[in-house]
C-alpha atoms as a PDB file:
ATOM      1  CA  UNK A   1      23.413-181.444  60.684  1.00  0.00           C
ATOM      2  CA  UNK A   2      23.728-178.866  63.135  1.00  0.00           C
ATOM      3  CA  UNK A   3      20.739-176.562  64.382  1.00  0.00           C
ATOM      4  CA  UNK A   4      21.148-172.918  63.590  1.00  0.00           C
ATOM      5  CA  UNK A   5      21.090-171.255  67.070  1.00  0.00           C
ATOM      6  CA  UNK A   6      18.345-168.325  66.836  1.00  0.00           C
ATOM      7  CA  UNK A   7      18.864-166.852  70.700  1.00  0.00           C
ATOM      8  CA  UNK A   8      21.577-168.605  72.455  1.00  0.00           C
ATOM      9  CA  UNK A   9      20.934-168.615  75.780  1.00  0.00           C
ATOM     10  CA  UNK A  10      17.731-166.612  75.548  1.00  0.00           C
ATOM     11  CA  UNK A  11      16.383-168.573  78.179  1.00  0.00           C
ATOM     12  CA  UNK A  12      19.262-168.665  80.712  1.00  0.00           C
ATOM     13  CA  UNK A  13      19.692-164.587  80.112  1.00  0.00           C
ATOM     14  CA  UNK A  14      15.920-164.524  81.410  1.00  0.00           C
ATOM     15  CA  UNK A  15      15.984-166.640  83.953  1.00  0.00           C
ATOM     16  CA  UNK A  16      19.085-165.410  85.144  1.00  0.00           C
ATOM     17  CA  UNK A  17      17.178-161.662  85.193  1.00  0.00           C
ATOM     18  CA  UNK A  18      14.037-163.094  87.087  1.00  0.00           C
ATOM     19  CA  UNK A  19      16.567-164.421  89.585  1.00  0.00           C
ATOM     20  CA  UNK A  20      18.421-161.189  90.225  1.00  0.00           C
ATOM     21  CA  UNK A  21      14.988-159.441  90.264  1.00  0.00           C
ATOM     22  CA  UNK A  22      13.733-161.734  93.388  1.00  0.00           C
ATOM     23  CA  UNK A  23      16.674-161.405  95.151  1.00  0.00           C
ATOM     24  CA  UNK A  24      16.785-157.830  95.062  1.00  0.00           C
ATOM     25  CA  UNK A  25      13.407-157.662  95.876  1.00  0.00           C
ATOM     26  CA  UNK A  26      14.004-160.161  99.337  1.00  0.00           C
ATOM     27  CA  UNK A  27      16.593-157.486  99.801  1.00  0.00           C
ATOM     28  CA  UNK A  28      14.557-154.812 100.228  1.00  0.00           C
ATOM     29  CA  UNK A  29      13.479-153.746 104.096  1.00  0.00           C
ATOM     30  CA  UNK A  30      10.633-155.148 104.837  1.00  0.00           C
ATOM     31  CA  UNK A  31       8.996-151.478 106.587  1.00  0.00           C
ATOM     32  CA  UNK A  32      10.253-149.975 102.725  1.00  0.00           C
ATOM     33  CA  UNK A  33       8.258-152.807 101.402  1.00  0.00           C
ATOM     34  CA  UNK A  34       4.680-152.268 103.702  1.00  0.00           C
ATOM     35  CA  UNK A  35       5.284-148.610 103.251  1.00  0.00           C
ATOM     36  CA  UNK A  36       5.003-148.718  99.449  1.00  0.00           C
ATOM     37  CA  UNK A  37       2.151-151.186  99.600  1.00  0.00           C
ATOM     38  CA  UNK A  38       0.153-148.911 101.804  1.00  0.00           C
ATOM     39  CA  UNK A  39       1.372-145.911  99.510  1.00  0.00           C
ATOM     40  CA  UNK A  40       0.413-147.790  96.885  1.00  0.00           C
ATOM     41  CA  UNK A  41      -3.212-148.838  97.983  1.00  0.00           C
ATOM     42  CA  UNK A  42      -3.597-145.216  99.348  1.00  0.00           C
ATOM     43  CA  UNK A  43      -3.210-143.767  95.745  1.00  0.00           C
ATOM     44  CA  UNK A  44      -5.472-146.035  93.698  1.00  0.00           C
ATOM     45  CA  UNK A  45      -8.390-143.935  93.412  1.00  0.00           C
ATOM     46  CA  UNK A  46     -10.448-146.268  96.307  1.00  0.00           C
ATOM     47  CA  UNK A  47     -10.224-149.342  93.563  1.00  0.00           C
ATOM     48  CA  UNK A  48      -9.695-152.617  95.358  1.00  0.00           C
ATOM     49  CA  UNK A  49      -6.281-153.712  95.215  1.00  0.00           C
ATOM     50  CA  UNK A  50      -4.904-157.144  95.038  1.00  0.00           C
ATOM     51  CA  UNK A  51      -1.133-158.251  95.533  1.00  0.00           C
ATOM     52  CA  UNK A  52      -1.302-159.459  91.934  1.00  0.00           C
ATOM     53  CA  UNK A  53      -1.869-156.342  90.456  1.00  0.00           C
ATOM     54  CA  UNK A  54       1.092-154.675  92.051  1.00  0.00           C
ATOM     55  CA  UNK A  55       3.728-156.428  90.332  1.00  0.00           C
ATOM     56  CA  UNK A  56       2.047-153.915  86.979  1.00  0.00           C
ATOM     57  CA  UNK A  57       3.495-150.996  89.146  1.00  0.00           C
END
């Protein structure tokens, strides 16, 4: 009996996406990159900021 396939390749289509996602991201200049995290730090209201929470951004 053969299974019903709900999301073929589901996974793949999302792992695939992370993967184009990183290496866009090691693409990107790194003076781009320290610019927009000081931008970024600058403009949160004097909150502390941790590298974790700038992947919500």
């Amino acid at each position: 009996m053969r299974r019903k396939a709900t999301a073929p390749n589901s996974n793949a289509r999302l792992l695939q996406a992370r993967r184009n996602a990183t290496e866009k991201e090691a693409k990107m200049p790194m003076a781009l990159l320290s610019e927009l995290l000081s931008f970024t730090l600058d403009n949160h209201n004097g909150k502390h900021i941790t590298l974790s929470t700038l992947y919500l951004y």
